[in-house]
N, C-alpha and C. Protein backbone atom coordinates (compact mmCIF):
# COMPACT_ATOMS: atom_id res chain seq x y z
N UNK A 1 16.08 -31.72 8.07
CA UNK A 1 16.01 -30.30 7.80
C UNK A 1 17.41 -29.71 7.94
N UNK A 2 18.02 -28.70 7.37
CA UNK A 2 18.96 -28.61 6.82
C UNK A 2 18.88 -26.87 7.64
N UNK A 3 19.80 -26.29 8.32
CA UNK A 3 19.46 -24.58 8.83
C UNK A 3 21.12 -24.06 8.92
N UNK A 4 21.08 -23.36 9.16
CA UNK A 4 22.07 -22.38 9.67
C UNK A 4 21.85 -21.53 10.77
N UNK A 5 22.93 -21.89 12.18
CA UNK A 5 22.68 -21.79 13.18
C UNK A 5 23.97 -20.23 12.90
N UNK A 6 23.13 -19.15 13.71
CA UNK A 6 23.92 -18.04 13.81
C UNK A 6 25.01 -18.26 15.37
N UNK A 7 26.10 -17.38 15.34
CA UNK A 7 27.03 -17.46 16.87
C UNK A 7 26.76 -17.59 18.03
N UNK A 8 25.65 -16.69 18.18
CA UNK A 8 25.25 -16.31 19.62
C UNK A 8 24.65 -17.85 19.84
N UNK A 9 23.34 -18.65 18.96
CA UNK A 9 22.84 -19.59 18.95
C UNK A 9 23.73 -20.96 19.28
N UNK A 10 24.59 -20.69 18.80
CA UNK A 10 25.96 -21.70 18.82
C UNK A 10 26.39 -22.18 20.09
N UNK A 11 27.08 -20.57 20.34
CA UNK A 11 27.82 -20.68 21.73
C UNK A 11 26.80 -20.70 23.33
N UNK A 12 25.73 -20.40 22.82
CA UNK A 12 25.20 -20.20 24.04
C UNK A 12 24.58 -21.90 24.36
N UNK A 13 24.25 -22.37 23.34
CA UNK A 13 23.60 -23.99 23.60
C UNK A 13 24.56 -24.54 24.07
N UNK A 14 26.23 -24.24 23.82
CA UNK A 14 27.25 -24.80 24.00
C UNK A 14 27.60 -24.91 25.83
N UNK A 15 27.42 -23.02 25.96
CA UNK A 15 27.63 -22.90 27.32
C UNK A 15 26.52 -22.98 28.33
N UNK A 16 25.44 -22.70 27.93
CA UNK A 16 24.72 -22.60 28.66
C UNK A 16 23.17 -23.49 28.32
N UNK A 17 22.91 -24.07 27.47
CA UNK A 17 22.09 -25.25 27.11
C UNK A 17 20.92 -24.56 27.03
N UNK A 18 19.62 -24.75 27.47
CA UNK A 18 18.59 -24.15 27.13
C UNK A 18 18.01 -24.63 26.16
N UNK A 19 17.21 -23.84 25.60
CA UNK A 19 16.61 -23.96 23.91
C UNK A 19 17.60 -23.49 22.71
N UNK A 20 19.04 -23.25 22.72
CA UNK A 20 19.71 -23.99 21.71
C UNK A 20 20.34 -24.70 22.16
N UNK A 21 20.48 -24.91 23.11
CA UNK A 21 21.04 -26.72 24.10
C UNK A 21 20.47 -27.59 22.93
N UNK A 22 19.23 -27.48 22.87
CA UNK A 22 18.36 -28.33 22.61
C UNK A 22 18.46 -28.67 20.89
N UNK A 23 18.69 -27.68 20.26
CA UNK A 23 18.89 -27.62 18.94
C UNK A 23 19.94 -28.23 18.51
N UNK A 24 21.07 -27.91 19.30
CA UNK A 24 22.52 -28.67 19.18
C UNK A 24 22.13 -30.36 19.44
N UNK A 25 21.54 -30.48 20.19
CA UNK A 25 21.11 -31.94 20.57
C UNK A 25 20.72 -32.47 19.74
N UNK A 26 19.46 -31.54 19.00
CA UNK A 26 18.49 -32.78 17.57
C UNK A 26 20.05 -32.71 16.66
N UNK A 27 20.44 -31.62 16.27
CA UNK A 27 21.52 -31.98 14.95
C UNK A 27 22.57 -33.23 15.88
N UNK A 28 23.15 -33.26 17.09
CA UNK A 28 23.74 -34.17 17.30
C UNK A 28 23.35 -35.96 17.33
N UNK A 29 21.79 -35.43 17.64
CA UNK A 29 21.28 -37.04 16.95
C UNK A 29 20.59 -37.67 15.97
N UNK A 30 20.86 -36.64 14.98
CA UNK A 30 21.03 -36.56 13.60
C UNK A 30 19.23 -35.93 13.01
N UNK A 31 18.60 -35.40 13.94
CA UNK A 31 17.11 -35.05 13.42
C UNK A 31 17.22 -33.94 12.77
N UNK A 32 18.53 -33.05 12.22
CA UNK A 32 18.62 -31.99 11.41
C UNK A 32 20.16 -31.75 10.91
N UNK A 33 20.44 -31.18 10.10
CA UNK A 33 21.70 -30.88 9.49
C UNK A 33 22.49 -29.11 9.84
N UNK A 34 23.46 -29.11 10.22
CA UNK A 34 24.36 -28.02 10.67
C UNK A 34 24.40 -27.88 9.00
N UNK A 35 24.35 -26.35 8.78
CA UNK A 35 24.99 -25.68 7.42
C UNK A 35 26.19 -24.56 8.30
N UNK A 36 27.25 -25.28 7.53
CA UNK A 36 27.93 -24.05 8.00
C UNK A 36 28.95 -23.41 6.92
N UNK A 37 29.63 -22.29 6.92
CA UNK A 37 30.98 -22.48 5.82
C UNK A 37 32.37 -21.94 6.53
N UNK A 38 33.24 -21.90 6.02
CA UNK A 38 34.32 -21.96 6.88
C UNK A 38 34.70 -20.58 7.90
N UNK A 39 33.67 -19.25 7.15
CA UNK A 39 33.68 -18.16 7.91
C UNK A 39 33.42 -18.19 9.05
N UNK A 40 31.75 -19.04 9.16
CA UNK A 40 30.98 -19.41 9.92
C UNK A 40 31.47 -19.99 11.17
N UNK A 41 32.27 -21.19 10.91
CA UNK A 41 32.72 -22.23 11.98
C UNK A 41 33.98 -21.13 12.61
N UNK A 42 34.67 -19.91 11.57
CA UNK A 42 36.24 -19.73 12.67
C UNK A 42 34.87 -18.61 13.27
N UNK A 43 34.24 -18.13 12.86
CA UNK A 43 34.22 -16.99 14.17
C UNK A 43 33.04 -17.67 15.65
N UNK A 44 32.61 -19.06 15.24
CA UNK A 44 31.71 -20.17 16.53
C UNK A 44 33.38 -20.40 16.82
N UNK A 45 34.26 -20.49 16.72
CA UNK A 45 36.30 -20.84 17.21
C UNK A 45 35.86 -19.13 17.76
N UNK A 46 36.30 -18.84 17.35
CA UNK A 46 37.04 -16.82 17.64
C UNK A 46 35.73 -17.01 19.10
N UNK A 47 34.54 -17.00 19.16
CA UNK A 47 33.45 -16.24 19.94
C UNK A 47 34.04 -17.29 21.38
N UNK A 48 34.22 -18.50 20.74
CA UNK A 48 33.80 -19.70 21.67
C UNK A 48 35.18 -19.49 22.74
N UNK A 49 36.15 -19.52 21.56
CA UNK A 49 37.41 -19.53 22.89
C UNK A 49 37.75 -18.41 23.77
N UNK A 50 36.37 -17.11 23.51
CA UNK A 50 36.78 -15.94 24.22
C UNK A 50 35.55 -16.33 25.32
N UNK A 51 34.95 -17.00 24.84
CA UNK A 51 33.20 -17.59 26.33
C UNK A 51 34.55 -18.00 26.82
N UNK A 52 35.07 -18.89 26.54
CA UNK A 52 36.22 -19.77 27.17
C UNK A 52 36.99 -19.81 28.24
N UNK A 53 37.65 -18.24 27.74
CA UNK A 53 38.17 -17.82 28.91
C UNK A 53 37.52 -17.02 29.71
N UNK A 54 36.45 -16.38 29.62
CA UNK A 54 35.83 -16.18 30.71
C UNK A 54 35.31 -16.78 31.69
N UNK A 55 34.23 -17.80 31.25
CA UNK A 55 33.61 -18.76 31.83
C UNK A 55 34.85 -19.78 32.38
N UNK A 56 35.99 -20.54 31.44
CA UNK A 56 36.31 -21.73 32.38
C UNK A 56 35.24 -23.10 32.11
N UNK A 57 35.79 -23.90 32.62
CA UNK A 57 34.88 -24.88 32.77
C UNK A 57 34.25 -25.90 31.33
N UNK A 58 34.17 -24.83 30.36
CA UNK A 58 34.10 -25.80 28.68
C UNK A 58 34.64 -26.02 28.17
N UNK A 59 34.94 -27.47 27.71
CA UNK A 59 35.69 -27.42 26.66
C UNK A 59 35.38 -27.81 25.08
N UNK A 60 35.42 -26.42 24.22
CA UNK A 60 35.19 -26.65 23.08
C UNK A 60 35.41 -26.74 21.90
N UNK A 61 36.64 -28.02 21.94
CA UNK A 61 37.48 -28.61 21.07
C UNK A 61 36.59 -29.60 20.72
N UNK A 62 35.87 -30.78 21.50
CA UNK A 62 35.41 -31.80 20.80
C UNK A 62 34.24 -31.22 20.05
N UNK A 63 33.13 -30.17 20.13
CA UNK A 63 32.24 -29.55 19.60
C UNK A 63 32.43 -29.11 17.81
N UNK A 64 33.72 -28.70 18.29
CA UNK A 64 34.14 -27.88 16.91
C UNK A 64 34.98 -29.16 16.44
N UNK A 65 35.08 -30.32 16.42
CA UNK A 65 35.92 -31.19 15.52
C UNK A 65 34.69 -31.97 15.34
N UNK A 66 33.25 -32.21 16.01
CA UNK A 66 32.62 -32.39 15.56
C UNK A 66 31.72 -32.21 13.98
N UNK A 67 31.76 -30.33 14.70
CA UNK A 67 30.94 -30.27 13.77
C UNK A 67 31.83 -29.91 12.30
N UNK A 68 33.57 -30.14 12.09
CA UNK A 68 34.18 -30.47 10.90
C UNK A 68 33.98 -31.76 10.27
N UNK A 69 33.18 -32.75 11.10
CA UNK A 69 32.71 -33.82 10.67
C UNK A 69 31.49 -33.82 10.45
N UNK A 70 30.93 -33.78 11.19
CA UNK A 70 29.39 -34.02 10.92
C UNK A 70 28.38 -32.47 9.88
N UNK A 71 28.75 -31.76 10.31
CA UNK A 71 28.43 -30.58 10.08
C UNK A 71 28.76 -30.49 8.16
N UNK A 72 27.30 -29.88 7.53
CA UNK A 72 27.75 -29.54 6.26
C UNK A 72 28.43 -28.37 5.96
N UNK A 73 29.88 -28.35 5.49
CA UNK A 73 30.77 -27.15 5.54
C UNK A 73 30.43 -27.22 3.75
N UNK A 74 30.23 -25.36 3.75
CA UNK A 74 30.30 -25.36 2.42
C UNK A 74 31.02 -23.92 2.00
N UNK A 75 30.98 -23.50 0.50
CA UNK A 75 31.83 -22.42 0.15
C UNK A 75 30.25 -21.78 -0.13
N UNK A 76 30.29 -20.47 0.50
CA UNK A 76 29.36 -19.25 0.40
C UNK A 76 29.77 -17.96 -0.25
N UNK A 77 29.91 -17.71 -1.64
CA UNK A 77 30.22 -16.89 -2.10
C UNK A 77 29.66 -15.54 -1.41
N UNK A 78 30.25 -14.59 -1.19
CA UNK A 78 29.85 -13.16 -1.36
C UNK A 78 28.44 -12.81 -1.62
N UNK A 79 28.22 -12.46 -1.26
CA UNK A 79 26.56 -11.49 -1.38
C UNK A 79 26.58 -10.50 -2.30
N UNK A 80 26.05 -10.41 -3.48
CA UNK A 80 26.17 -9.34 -4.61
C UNK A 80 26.03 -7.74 -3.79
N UNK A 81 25.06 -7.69 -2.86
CA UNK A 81 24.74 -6.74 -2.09
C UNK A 81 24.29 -7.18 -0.53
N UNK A 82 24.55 -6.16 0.09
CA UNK A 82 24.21 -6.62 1.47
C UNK A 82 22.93 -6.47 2.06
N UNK A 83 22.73 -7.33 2.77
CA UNK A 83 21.40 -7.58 3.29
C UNK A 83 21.22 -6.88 4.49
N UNK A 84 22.31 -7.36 5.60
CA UNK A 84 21.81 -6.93 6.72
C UNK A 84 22.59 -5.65 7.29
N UNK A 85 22.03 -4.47 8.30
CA UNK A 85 22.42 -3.80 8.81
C UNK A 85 24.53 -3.98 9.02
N UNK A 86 24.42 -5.38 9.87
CA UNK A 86 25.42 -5.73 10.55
C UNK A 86 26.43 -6.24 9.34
N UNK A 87 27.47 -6.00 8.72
CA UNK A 87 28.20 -6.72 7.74
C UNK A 87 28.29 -7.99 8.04
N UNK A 88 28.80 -8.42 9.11
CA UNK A 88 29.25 -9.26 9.86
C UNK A 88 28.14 -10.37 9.62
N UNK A 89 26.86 -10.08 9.75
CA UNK A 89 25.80 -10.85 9.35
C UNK A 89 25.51 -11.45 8.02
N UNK A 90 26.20 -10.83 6.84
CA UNK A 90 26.03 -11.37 5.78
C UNK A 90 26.56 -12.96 5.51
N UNK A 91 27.49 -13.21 6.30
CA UNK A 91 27.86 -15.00 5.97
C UNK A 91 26.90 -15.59 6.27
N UNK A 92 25.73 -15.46 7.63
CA UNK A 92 24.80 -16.46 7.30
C UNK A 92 23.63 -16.18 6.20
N UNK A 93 23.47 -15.19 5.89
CA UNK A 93 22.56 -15.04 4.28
C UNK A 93 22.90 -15.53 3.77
N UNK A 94 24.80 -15.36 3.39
CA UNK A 94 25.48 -16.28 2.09
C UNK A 94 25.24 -17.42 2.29
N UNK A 95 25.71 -18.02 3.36
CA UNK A 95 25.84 -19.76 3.69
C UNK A 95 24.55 -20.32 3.20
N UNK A 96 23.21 -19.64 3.80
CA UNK A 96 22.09 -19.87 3.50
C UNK A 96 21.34 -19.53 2.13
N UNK A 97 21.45 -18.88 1.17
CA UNK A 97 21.15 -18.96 -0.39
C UNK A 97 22.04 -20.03 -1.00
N UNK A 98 23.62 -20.07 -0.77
CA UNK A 98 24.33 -20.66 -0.92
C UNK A 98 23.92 -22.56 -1.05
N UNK A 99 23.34 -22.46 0.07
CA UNK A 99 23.03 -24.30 0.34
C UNK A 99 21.40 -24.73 0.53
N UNK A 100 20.66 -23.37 0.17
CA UNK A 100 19.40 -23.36 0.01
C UNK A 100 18.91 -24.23 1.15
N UNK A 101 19.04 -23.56 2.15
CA UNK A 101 18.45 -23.79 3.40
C UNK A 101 17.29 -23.53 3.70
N UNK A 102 16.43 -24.17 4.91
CA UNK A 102 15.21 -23.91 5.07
C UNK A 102 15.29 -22.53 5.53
N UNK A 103 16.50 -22.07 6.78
CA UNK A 103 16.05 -21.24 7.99
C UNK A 103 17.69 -21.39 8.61
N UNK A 104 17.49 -19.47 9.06
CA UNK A 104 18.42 -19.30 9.92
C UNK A 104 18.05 -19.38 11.30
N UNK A 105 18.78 -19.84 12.03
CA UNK A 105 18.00 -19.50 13.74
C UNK A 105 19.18 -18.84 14.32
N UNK A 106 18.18 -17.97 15.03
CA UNK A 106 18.81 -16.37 15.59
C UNK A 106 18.33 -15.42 16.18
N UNK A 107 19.13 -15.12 17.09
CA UNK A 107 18.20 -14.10 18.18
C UNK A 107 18.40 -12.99 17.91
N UNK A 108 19.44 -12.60 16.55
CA UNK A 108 19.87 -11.37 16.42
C UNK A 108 18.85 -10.73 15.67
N UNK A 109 18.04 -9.09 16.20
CA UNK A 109 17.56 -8.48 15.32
C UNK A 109 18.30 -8.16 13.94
N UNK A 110 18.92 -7.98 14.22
CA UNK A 110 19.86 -7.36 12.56
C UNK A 110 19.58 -8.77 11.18
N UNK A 111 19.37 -9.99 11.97
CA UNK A 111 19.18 -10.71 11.10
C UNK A 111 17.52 -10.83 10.63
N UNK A 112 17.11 -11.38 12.18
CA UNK A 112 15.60 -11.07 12.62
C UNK A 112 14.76 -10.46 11.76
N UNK A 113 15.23 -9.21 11.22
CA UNK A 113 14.40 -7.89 10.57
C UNK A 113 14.33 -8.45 9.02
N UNK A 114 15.45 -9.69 8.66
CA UNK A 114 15.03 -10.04 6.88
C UNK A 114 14.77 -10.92 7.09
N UNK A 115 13.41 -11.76 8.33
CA UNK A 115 13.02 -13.16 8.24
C UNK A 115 12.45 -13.02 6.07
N UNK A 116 12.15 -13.74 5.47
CA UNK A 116 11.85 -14.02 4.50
C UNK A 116 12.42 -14.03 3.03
N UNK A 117 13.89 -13.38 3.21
CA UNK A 117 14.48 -12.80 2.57
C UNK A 117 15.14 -13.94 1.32
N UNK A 118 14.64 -13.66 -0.06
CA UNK A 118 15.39 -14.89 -0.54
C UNK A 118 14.05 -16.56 -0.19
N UNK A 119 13.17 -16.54 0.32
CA UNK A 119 12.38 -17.70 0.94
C UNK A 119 13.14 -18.34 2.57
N UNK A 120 14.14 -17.74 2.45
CA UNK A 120 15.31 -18.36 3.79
C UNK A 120 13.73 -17.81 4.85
N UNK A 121 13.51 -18.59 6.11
CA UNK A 121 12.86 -18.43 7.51
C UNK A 121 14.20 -17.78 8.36
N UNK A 122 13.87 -16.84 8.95
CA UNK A 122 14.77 -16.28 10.33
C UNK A 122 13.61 -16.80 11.38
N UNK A 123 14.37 -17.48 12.43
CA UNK A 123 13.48 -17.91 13.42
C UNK A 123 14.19 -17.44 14.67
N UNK A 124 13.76 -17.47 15.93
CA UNK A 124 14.21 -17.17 17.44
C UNK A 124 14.65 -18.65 17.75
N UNK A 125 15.13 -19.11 18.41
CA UNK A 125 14.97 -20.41 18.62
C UNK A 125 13.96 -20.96 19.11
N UNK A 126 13.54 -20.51 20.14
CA UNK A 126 11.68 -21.09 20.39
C UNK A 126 11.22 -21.22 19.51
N UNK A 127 11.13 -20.21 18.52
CA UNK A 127 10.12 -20.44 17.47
C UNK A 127 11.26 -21.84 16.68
N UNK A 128 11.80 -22.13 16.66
CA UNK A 128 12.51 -23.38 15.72
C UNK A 128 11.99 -24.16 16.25
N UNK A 129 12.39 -24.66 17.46
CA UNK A 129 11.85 -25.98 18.35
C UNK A 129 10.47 -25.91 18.55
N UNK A 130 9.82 -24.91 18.64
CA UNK A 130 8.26 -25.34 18.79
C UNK A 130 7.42 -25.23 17.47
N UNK A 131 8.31 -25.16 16.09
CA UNK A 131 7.68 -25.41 14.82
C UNK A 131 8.08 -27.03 14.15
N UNK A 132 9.56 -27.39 14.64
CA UNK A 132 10.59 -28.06 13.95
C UNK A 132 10.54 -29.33 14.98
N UNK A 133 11.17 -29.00 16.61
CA UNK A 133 11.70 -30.59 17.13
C UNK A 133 10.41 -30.65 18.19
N UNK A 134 9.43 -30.26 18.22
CA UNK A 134 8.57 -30.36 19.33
C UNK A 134 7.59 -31.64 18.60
N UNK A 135 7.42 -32.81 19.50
CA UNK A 135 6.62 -33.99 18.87
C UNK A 135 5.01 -33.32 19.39
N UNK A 136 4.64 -33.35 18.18
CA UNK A 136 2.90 -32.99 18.40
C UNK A 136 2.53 -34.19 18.80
């Protein structure tokens, strides 16, 4: 399965594990595919190295050279019109029409509010893992 993981989703599995701990985990052992495009990955760089210096303690250089490897990086044209409240939110719409993804996962309302948009799924992350990596 193929998604697009929004920032907050990113950095927080990064720093703080949980249920997108967990998400980062299936794509790291290959049970799903990272969509990302290059907007995408500098501002998971920009968010991550400012957790960074707050927190201490992570380091997330091997994460992000990871996912320039493993991770599908693609070109997401522009959005004819905007979707979400947040501008800032439109790269993962793009990324996601763009590479015809199943699903964004995201805790952000601003995204939240166009689950269906296009056929794209907006999910919470619970709702990902208990539709997607949970073994029935």
């Amino acid at each position: 399965m193929r998604i697009v993981l929004d920032t907050n989703v990113f950095v927080s599995g990064v720093f703080f594990g949980g249920v997108p701990g967990r998400i980062l985990e299936a794509w790291r052992d290959g049970r799903l595919q990272l969509v990302l495009s290059a907007a995408i990955l500098d501002e998971y760089q920009r968010v991550g190295q400012a957790l960074s210096a707050h927190y201490g303690g992570v380091d997330l250089e091997p994460i992000l050279a990871l996912l320039t490897v493993e991770a599908e990086i693609i070109e997401a044209p522009a959005l004819p019109a905007p979707v979400s409240a947040d501008p800032d939110d439109d790269k993962f719409f793009a990324s996601a029409s763009a590479a015809g993804v199943a699903a964004i996962v995201s805790g952000d309302k601003d995204l939240l509010d166009h689950d269906g948009w296009r056929t794209v799924r907006v999910l919470r992350p619970r709702q990902f893992v208990d539709q997607f990596l949970t073994d029935k």
